[in-house]
C-alpha atoms as a PDB file:
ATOM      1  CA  UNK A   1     -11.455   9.383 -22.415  1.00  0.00           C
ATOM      2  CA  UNK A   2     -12.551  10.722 -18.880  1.00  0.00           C
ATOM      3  CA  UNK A   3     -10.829  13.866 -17.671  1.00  0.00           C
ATOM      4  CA  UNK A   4      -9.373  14.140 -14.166  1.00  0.00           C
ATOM      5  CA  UNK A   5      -9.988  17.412 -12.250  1.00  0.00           C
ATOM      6  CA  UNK A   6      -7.068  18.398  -9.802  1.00  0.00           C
ATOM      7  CA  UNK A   7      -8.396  19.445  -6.521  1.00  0.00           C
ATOM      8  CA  UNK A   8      -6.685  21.926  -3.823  1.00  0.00           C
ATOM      9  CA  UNK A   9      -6.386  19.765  -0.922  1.00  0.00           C
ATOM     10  CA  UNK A  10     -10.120  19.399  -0.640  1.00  0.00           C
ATOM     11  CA  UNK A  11     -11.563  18.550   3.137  1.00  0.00           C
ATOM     12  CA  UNK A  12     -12.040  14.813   2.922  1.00  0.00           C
ATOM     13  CA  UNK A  13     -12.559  12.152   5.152  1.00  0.00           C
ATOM     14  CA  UNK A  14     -12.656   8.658   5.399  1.00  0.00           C
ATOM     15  CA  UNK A  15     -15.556   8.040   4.155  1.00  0.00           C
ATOM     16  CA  UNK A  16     -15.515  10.035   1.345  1.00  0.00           C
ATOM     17  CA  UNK A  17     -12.470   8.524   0.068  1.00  0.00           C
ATOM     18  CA  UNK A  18     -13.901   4.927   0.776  1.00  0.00           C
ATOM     19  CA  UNK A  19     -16.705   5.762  -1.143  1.00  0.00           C
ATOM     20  CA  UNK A  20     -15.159   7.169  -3.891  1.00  0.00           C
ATOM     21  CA  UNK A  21     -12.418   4.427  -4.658  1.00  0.00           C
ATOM     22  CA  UNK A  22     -15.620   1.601  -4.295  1.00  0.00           C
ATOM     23  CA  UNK A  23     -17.304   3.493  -6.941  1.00  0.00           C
ATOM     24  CA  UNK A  24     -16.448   1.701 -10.088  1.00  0.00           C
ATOM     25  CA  UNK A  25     -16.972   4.977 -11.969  1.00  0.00           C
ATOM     26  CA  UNK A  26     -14.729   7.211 -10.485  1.00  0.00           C
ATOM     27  CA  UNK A  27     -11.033   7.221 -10.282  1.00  0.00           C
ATOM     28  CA  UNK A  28      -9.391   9.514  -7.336  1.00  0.00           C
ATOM     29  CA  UNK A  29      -5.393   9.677  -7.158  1.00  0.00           C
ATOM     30  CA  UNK A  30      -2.684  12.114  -6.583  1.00  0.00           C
ATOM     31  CA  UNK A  31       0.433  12.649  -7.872  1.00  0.00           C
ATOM     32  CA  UNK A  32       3.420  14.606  -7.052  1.00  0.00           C
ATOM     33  CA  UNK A  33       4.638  15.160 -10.820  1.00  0.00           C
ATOM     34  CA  UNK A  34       3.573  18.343 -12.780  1.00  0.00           C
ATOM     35  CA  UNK A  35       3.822  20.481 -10.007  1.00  0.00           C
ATOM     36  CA  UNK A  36       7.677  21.980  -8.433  1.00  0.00           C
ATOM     37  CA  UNK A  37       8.622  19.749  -5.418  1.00  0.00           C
ATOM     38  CA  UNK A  38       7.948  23.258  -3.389  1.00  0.00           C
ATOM     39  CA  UNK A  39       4.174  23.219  -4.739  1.00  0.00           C
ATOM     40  CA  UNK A  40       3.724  19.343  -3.545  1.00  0.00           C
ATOM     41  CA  UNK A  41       4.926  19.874  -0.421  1.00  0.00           C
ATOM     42  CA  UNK A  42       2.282  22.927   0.768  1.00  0.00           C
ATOM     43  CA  UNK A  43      -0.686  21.042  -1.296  1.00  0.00           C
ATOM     44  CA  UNK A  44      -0.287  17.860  -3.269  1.00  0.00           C
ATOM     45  CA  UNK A  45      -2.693  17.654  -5.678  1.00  0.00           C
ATOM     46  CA  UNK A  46      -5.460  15.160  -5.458  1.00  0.00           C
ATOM     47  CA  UNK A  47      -6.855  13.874  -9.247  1.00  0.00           C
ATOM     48  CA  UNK A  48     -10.899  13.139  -9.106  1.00  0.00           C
ATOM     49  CA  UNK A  49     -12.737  12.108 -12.402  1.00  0.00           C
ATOM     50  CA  UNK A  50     -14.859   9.480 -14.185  1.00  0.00           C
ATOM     51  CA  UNK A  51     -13.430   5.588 -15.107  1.00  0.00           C
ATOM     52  CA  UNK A  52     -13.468   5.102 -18.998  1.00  0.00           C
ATOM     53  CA  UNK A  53     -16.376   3.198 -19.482  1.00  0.00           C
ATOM     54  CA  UNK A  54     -14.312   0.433 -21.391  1.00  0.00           C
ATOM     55  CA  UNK A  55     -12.908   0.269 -17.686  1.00  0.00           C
ATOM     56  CA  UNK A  56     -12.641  -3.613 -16.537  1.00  0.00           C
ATOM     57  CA  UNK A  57     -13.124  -5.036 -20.791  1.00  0.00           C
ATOM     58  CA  UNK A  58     -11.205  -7.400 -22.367  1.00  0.00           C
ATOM     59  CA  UNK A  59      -9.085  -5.813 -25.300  1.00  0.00           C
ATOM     60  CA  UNK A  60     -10.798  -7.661 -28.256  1.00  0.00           C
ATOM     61  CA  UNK A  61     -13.906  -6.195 -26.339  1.00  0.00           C
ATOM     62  CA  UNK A  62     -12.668  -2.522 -26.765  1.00  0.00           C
ATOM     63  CA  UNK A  63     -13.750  -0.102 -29.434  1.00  0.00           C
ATOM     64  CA  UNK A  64     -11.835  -0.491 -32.617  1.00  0.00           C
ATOM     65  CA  UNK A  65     -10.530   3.228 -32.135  1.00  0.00           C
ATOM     66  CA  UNK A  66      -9.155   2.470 -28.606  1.00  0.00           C
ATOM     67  CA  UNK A  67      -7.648  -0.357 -29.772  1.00  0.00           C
ATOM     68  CA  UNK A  68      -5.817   1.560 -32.033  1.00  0.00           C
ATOM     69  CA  UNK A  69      -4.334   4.214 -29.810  1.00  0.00           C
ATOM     70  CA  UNK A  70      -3.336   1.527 -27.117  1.00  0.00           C
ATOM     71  CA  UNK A  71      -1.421  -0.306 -29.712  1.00  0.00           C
ATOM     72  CA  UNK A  72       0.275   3.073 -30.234  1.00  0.00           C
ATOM     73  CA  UNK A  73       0.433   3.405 -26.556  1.00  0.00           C
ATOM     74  CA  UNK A  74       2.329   0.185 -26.045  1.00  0.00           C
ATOM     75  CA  UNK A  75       4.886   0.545 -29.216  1.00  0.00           C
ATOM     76  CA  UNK A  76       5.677   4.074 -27.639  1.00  0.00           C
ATOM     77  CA  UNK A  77       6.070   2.695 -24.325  1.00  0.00           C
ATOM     78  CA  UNK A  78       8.259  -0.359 -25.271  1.00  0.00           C
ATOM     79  CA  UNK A  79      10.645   2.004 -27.174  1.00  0.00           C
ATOM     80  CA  UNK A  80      11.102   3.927 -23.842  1.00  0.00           C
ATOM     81  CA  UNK A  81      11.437   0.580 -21.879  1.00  0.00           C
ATOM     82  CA  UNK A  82      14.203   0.647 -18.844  1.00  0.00           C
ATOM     83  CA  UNK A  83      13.801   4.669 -18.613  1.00  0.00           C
ATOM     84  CA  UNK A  84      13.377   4.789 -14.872  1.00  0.00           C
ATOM     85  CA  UNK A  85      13.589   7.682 -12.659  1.00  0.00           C
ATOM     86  CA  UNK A  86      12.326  11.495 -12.493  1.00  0.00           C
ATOM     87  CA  UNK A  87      13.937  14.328 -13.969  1.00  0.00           C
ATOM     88  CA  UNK A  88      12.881  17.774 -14.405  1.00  0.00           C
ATOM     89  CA  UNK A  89      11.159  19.408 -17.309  1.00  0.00           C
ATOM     90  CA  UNK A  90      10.319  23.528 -17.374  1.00  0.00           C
ATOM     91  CA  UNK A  91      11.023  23.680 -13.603  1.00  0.00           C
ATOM     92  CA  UNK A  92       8.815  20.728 -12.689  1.00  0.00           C
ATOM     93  CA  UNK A  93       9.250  17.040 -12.039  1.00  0.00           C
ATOM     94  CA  UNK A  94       8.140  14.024 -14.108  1.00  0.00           C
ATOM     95  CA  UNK A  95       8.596  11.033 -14.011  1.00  0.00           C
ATOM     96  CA  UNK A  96      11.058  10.392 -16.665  1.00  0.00           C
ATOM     97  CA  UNK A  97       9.664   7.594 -18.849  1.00  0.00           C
ATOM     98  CA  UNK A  98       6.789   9.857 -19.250  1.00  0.00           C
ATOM     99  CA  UNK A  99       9.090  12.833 -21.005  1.00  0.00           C
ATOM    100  CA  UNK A 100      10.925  10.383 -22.987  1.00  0.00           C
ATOM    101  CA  UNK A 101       7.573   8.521 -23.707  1.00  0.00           C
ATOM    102  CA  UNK A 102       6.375  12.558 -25.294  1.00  0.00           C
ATOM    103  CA  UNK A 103       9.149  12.913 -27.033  1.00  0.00           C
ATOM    104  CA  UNK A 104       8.413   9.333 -28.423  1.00  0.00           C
ATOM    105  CA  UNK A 105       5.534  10.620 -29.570  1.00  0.00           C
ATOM    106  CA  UNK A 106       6.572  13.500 -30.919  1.00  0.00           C
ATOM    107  CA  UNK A 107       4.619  15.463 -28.332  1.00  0.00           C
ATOM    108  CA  UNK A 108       7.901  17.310 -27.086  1.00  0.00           C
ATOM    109  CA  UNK A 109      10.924  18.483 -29.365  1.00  0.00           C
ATOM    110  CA  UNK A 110      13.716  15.487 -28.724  1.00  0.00           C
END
């Protein structure tokens, strides 16, 4: 998969957020989870990096092996379904489907 770089508050304008969302390629977003409310407040991070190149496929179009770990994906996500909310994990806040989704996964201790 593509890996996201988080920026400090780079200088951009307009246009260079026009042209990076038009670029099929690219992904740019921000977030205010995995950082302390205090932290998001002075300098939200902004998230640039590449699309997955699978980006925009039909599933039986995918590679076998990301098949498989979206299948996972979705069977750990429905067995979190109606988690809604944030909550606060080692001083920072997430949302909290995404903890319980970890946990799910065995990713964090339950």
């Amino acid at each position: 998969m593509g890996k996201a770089y988080r920026l400090m508050m780079p200088k951009l304008t307009l246009a260079d957020i026009i042209s990076i969302r038009g670029n099929n390629s690219m992904r740019l977003t921000t977030s205010p989870f995995g950082v302390t409310p205090e932290q998001y407040a002075e300098n939200p991070p902004i998230y640039v990096g590449a699309a997955v190149a699978w980006k925009g496929k039909g599933y039986k179009d995918l590679p076998a092996a990301v098949r498989a770990g979206l299948d996972k994906a979705i069977k750990i996500s429905k067995a979190c379904a109606g988690i809604m909310g944030t909550t606060m994990y080692n001083g920072k806040v997430y949302p909290a489907k995404c903890i319980a989704q970890k946990k799910e996964a065995g990713k964090l201790p339950k």
